[in-house]
C-alpha atoms as a PDB file:
ATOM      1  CA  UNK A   1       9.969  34.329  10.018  1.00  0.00           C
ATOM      2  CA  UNK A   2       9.760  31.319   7.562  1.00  0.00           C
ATOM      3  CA  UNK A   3      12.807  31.668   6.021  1.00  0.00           C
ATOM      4  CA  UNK A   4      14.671  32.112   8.929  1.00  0.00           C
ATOM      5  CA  UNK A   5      13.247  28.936  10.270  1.00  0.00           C
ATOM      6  CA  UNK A   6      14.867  27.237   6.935  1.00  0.00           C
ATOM      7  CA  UNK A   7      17.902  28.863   6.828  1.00  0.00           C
ATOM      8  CA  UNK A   8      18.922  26.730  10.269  1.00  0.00           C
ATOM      9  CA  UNK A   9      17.832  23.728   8.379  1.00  0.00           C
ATOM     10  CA  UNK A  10      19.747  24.187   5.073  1.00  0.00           C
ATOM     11  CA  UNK A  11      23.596  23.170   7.093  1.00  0.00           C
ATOM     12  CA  UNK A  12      25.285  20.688   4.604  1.00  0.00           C
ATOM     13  CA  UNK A  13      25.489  17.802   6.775  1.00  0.00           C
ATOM     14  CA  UNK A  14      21.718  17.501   7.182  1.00  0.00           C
ATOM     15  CA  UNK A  15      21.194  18.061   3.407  1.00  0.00           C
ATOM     16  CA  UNK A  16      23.614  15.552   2.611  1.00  0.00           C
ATOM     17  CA  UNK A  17      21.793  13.090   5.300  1.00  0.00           C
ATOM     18  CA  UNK A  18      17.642  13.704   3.921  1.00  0.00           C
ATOM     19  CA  UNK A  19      19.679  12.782   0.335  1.00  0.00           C
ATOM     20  CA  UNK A  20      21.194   9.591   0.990  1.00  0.00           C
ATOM     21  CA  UNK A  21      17.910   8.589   2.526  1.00  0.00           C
ATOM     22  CA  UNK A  22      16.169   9.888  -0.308  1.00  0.00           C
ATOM     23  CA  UNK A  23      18.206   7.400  -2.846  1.00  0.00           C
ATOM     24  CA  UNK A  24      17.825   4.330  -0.789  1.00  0.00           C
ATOM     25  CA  UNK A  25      16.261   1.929  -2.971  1.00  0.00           C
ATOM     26  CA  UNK A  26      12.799  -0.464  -1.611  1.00  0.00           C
ATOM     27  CA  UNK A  27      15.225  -3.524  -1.311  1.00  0.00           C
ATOM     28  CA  UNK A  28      17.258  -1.338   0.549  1.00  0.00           C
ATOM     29  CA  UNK A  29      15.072  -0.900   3.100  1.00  0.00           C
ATOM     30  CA  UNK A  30      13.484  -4.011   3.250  1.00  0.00           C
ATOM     31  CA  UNK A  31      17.228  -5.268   4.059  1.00  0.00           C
ATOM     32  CA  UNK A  32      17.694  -2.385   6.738  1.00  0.00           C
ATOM     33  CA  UNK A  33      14.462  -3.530   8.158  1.00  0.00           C
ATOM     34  CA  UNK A  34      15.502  -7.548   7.951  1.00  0.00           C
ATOM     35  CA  UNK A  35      18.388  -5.806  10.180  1.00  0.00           C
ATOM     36  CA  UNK A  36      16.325  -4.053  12.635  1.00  0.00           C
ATOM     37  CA  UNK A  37      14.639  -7.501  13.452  1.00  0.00           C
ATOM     38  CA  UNK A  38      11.435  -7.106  11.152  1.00  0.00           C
ATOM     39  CA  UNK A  39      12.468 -10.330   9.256  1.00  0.00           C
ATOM     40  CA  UNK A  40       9.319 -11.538   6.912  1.00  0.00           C
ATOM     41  CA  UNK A  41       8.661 -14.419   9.134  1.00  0.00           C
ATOM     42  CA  UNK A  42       8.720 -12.626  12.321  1.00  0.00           C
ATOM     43  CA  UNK A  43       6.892  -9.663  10.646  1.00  0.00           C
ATOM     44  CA  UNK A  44       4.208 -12.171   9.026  1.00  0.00           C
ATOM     45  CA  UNK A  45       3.837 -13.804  12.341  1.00  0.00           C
ATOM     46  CA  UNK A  46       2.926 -10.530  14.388  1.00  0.00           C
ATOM     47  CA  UNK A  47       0.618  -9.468  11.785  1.00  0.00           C
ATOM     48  CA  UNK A  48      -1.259 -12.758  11.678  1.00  0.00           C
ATOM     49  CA  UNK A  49      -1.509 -12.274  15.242  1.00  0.00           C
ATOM     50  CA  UNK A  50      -2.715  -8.975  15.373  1.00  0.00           C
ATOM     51  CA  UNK A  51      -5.010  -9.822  12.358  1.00  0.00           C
ATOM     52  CA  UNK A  52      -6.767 -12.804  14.370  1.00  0.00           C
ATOM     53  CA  UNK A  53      -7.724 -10.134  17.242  1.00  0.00           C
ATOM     54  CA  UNK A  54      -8.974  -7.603  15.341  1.00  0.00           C
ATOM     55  CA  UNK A  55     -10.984  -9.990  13.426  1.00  0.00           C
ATOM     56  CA  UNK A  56     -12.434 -11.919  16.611  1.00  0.00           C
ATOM     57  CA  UNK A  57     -13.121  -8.508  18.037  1.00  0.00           C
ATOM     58  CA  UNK A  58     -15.234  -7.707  14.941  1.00  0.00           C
ATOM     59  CA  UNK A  59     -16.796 -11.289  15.416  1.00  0.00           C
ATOM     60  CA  UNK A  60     -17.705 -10.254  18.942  1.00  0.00           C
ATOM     61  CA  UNK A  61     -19.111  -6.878  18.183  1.00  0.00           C
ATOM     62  CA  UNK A  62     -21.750  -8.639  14.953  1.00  0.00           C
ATOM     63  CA  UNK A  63     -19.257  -6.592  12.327  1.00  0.00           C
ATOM     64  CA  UNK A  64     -17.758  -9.916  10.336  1.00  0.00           C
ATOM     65  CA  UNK A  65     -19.527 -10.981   7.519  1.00  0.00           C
ATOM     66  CA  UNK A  66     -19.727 -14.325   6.818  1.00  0.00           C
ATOM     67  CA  UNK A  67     -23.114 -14.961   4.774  1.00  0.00           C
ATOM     68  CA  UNK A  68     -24.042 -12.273   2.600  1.00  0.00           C
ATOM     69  CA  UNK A  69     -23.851 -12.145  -1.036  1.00  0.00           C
ATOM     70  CA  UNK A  70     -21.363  -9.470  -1.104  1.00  0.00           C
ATOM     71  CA  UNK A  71     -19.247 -11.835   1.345  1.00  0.00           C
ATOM     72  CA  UNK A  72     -19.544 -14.381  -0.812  1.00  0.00           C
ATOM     73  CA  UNK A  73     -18.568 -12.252  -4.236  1.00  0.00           C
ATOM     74  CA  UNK A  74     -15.585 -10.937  -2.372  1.00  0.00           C
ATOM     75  CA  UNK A  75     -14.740 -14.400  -1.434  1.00  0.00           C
ATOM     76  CA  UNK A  76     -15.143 -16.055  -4.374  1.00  0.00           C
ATOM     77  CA  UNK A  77     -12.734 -13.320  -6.196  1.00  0.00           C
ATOM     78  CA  UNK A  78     -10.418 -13.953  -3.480  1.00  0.00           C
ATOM     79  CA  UNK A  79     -10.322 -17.557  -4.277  1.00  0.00           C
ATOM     80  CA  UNK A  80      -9.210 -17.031  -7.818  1.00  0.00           C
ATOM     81  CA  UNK A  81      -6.803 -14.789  -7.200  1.00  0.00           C
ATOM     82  CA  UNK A  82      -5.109 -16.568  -4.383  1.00  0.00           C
ATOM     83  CA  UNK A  83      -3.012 -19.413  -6.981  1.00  0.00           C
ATOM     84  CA  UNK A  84      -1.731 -16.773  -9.115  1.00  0.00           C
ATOM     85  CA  UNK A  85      -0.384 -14.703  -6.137  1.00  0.00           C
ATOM     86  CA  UNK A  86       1.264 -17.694  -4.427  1.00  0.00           C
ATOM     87  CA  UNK A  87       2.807 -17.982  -8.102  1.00  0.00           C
ATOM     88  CA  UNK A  88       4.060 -14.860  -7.211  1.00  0.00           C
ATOM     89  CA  UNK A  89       5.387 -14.841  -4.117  1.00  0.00           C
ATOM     90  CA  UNK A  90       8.885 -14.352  -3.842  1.00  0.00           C
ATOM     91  CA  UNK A  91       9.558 -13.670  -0.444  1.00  0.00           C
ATOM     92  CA  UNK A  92      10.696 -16.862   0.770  1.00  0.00           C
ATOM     93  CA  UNK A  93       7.749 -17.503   2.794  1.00  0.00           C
ATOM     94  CA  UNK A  94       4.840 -19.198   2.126  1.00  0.00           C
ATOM     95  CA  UNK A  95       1.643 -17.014   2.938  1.00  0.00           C
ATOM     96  CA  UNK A  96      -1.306 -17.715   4.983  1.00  0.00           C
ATOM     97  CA  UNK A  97      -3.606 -15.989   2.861  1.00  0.00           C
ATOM     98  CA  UNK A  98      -6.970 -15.045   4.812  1.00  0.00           C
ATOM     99  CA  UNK A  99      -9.774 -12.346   3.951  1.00  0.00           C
ATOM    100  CA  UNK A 100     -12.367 -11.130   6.428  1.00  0.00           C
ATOM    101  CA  UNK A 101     -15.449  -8.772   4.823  1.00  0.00           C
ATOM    102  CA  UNK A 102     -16.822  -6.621   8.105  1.00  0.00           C
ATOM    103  CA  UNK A 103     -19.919  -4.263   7.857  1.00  0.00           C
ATOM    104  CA  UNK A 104     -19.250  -0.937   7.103  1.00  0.00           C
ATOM    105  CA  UNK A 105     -19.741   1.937   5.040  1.00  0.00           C
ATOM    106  CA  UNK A 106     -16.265   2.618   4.726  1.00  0.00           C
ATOM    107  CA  UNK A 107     -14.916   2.845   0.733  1.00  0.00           C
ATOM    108  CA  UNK A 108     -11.661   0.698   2.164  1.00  0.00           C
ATOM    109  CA  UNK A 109      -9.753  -2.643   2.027  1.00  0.00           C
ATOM    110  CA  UNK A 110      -6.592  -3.059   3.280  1.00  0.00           C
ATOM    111  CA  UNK A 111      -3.970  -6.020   3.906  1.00  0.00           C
ATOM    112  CA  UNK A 112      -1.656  -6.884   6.140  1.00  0.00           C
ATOM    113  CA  UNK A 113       2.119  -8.380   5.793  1.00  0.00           C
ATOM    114  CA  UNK A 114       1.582 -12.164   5.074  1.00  0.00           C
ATOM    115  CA  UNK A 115      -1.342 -11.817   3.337  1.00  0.00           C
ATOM    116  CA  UNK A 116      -3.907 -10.993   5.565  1.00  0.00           C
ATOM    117  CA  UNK A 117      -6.916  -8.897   4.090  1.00  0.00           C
ATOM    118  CA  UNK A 118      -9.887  -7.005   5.075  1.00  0.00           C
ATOM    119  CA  UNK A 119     -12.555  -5.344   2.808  1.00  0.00           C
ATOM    120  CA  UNK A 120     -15.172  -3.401   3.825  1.00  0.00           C
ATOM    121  CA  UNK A 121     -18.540  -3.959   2.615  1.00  0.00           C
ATOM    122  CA  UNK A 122     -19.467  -0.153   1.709  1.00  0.00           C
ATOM    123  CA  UNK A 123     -16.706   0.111  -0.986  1.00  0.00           C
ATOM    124  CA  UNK A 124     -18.417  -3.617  -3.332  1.00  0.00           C
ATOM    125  CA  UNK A 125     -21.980  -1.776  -1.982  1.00  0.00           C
ATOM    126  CA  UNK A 126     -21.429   1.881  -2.694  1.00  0.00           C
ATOM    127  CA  UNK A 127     -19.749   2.191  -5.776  1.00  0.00           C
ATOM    128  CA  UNK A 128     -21.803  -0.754  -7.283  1.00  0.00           C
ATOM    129  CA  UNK A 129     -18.581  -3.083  -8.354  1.00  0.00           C
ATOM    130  CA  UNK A 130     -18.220  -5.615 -10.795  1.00  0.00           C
ATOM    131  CA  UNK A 131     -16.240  -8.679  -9.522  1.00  0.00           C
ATOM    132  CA  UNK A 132     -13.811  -7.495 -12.116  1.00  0.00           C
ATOM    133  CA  UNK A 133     -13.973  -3.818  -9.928  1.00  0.00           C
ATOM    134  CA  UNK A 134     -13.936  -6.365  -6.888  1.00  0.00           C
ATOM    135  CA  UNK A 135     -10.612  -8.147  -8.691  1.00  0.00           C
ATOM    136  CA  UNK A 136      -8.831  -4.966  -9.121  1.00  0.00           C
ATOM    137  CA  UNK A 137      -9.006  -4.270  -5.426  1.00  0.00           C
ATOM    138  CA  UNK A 138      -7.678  -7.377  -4.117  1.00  0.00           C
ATOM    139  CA  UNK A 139      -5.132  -7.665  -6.660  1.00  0.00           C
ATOM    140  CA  UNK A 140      -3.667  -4.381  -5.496  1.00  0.00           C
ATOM    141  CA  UNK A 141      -3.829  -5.352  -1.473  1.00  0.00           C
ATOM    142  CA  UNK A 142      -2.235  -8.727  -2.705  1.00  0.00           C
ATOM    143  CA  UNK A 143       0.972  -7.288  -4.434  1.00  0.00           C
ATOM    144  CA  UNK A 144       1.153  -5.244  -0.946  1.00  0.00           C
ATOM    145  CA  UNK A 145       1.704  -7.736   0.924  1.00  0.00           C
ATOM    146  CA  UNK A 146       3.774  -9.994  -2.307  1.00  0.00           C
ATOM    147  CA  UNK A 147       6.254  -7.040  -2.460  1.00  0.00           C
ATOM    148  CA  UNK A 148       6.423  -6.619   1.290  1.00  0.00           C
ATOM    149  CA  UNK A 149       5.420  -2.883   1.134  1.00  0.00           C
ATOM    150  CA  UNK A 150       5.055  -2.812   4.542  1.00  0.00           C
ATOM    151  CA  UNK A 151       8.444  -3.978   5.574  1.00  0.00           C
ATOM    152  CA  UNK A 152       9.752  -1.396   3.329  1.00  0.00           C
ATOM    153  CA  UNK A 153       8.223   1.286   4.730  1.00  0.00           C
ATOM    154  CA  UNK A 154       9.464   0.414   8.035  1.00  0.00           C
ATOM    155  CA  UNK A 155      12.797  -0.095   6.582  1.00  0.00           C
ATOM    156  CA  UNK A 156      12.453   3.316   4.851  1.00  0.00           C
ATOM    157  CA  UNK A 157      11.678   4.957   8.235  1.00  0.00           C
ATOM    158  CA  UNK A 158      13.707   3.968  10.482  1.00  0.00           C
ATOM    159  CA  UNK A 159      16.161   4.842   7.528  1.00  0.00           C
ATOM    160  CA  UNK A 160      14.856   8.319   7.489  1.00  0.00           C
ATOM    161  CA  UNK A 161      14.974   8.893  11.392  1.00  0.00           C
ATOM    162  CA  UNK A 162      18.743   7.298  11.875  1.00  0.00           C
ATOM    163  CA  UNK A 163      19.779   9.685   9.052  1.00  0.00           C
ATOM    164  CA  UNK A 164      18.277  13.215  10.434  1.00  0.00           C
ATOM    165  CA  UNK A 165      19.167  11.933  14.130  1.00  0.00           C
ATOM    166  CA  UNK A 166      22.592  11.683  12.730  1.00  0.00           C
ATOM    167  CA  UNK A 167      22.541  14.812  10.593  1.00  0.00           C
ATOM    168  CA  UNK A 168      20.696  17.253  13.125  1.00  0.00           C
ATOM    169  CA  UNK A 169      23.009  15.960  16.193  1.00  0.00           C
ATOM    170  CA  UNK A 170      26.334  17.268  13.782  1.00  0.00           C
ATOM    171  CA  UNK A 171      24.363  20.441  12.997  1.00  0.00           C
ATOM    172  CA  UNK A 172      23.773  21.772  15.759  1.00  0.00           C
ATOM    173  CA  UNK A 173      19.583  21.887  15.236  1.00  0.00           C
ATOM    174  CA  UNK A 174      17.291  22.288  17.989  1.00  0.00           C
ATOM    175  CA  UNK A 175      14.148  20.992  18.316  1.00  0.00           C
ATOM    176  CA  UNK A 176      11.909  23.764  16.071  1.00  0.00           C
ATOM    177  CA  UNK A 177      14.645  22.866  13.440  1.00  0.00           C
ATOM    178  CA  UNK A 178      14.171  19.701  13.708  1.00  0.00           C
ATOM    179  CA  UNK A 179      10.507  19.584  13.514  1.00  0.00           C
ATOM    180  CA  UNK A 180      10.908  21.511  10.439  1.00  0.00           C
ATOM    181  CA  UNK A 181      13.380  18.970   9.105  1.00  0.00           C
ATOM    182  CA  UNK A 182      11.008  16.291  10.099  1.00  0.00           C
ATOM    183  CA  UNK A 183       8.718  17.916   7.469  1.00  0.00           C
ATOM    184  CA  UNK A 184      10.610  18.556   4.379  1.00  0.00           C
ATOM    185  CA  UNK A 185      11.858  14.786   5.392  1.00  0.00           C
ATOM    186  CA  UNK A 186       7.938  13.008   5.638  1.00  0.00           C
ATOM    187  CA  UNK A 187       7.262  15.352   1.964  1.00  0.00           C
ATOM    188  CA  UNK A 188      10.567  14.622   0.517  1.00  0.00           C
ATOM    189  CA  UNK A 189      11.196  11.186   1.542  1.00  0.00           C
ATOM    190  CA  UNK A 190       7.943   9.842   3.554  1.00  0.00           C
ATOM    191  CA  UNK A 191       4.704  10.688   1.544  1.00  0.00           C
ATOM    192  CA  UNK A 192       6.315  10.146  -2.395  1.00  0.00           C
ATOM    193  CA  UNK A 193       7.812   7.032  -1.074  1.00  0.00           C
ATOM    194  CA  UNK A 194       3.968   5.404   0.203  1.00  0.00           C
ATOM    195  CA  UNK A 195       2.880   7.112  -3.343  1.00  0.00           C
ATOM    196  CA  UNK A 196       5.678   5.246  -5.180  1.00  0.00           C
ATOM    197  CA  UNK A 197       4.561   1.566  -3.934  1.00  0.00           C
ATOM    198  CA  UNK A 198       0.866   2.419  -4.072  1.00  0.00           C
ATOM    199  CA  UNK A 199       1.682   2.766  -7.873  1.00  0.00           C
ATOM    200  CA  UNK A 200       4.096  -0.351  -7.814  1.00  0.00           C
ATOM    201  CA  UNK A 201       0.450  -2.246  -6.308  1.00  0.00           C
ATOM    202  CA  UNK A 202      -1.712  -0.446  -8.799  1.00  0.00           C
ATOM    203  CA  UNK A 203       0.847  -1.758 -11.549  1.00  0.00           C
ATOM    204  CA  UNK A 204       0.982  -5.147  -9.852  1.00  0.00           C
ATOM    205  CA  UNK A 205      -2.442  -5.675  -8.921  1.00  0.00           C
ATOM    206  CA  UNK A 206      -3.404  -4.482 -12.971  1.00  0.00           C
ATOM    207  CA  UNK A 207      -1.130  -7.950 -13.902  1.00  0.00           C
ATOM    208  CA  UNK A 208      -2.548 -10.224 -11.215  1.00  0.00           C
ATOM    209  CA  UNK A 209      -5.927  -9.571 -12.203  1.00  0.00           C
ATOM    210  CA  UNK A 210      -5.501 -10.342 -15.794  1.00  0.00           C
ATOM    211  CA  UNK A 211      -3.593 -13.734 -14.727  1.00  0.00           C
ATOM    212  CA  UNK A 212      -7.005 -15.099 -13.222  1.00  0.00           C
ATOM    213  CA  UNK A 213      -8.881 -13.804 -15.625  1.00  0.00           C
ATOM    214  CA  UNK A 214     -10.517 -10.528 -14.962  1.00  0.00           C
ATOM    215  CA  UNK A 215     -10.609  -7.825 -17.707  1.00  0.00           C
ATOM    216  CA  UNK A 216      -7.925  -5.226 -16.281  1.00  0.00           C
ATOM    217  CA  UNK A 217      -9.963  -2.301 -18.415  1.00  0.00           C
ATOM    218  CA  UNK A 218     -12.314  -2.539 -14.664  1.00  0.00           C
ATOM    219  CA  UNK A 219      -9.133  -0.755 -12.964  1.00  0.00           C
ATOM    220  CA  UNK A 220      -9.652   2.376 -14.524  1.00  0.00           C
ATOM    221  CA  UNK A 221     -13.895   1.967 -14.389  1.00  0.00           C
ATOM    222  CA  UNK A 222     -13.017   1.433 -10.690  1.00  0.00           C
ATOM    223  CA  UNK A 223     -11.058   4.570  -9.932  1.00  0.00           C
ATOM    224  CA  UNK A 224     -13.259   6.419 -12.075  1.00  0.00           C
ATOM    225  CA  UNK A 225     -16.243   5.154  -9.574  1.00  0.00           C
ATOM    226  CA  UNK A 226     -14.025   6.559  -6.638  1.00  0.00           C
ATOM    227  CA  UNK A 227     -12.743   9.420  -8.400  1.00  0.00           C
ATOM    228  CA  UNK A 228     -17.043  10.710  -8.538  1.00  0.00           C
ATOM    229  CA  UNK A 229     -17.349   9.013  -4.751  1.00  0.00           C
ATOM    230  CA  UNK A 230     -14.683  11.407  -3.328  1.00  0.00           C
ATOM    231  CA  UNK A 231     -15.270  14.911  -2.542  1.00  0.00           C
ATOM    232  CA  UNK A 232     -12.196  17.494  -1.927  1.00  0.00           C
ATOM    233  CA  UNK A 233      -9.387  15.812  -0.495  1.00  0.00           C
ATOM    234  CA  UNK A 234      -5.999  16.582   0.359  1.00  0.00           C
ATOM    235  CA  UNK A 235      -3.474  17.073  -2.611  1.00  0.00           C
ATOM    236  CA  UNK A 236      -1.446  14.650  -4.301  1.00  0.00           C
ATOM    237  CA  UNK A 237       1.684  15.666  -3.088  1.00  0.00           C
ATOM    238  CA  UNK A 238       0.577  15.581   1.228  1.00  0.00           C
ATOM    239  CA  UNK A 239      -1.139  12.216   0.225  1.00  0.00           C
ATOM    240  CA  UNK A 240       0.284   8.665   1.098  1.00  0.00           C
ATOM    241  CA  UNK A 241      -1.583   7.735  -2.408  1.00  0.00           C
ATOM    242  CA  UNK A 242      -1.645   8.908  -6.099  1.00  0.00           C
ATOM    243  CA  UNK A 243      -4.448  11.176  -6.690  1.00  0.00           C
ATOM    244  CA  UNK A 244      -7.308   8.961  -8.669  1.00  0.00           C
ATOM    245  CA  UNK A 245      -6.545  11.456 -12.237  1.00  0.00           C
ATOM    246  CA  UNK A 246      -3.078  10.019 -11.748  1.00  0.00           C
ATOM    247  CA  UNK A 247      -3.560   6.451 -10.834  1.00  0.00           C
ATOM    248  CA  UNK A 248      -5.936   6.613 -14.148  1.00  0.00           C
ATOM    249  CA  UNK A 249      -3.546   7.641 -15.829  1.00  0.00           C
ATOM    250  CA  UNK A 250      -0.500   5.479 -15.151  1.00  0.00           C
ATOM    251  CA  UNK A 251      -3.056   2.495 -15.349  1.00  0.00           C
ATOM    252  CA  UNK A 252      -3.499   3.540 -18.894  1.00  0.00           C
ATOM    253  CA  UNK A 253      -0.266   2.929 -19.784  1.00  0.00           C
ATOM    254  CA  UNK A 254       0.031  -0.459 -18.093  1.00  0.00           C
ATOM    255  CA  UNK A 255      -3.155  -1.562 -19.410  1.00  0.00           C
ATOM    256  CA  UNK A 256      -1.735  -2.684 -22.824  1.00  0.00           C
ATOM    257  CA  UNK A 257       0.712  -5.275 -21.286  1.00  0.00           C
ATOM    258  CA  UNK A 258      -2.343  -6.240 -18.785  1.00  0.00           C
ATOM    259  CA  UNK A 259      -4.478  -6.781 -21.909  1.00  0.00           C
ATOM    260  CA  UNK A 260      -2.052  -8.900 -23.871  1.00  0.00           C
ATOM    261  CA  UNK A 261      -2.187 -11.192 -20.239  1.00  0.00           C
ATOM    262  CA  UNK A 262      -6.072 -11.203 -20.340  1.00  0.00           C
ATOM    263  CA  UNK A 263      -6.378 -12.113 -23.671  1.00  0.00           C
ATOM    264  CA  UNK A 264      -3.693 -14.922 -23.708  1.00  0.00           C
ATOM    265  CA  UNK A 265      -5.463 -16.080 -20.963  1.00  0.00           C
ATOM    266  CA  UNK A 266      -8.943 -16.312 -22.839  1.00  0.00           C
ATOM    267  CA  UNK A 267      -7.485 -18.786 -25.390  1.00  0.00           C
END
């Protein structure tokens, strides 16, 4: 039954579309989605917006913190970060940097285009971080936003989509096909592509952290914390993130030129 599924899949002209998408470079899609009308100002702008409502709606429901000692480590990390990741912007827009700490459990943080981040309490509390574990965190959610990760993913789907609409309409494929395509397309396109610039951050944050002055060695005592925090898990490859061995890992072999930053720094 499965491979007769596949075999209606495996026509030329859709193979030929998954691969073009598949070599489409992050500039390349950032462009496609400048195209598609998710320019950085305009996208900056929406997220700002939808940042200041989900904030105020956290205000309203008592979940923003604004007082506590974690808010204020958080914040003060923040706050030397911020100069060395406007020195880094190079997106042609100036950000509006903003952080918001809200009460929760949850081991997260997040950012959105613009520079607009949230952390969540439970991940500083939890796993017992260091500002330096603290630093490692926001430098990572700051080169999101710096490399406009977001607007590359967009451009990188609607990519994906225009290519197997394209591909499946000259094939022939009906719809089981072409949820099947949809698939191989999210495993071979999708899910390494989110994987790919959650390393680029991971390589990026490493660097920004060492610029303001934080020992980049508390990246890998960081994911080793969330490496004993998490339990099971999906694997690597259906993940939208490097496994925590394998972000260890690669952050081992950054950590030199990180080091060499840190120190020069200290002089």
């Amino acid at each position: 039954m499965k491979s007769s599924i596949i075999n209606k899949i495996t026509n030329k002209n859709v193979f030929m579309s998954i691969l073009a998408v598949s070599t489409i470079t992050i500039s390349g899609c950032a462009t496609f989605a400048d195209m598609a009308g998710a320019d950085t100002a305009t996208l900056n702008a929406s997220a700002a917006q939808s940042y200041n409502q989900a904030i105020s709606e956290a205000r309203s429901k008592g979940l923003l913190d604004t007082s506590s000692t974690t808010y204020r480590r958080i914040t003060n990390v923040y706050n030397r970060l911020r100069p060395y990741a406007d020195q880094m912007n190079q997106t042609g827009q100036a950000f509006q940097w903003q952080v918001s700490v809200i009460k929760s459990n949850e081991l997260n943080a997040s950012v959105l285009p613009g520079g607009k981040v949230v952390f969540y309490t439970g991940i500083v509390d939890r796993l017992n971080l260091t500002d330096a574990e603290i630093a490692a965190i926001m430098g990572h959610e700051m080169v999101h936003a710096l490399e406009e990760h977001a607007k590359s993913k967009m451009g990188s789907q609607a990519l994906t989509n225009l290519a197997l609409g394209v591909g499946l309409s000259a094939a022939g494929v009906g719809d089981g096909g072409a949820a099947l395509a949809q698939i191989g397309s999210q495993l071979g396109v999708g899910l390494p592509y989110s994987r790919n610039l959650e390393s680029r951050a991971d390589e990026g944050g490493l660097m920004l952290m060492a610029r303001a002055g934080y020992n980049p060695q508390a990246a890998i005592t960081l994911w080793e914390k969330m490496a004993k925090a998490s339990s099971g898990g999906s694997p690597s490859f259906l993940s939208t993130h490097p496994s925590n061995a394998q972000r260890i890992q690669a952050m081992q072999k950054n950590l030199p030129a990180a080091q060499a930053i840190y120190n020069q720094n200290r002089r």
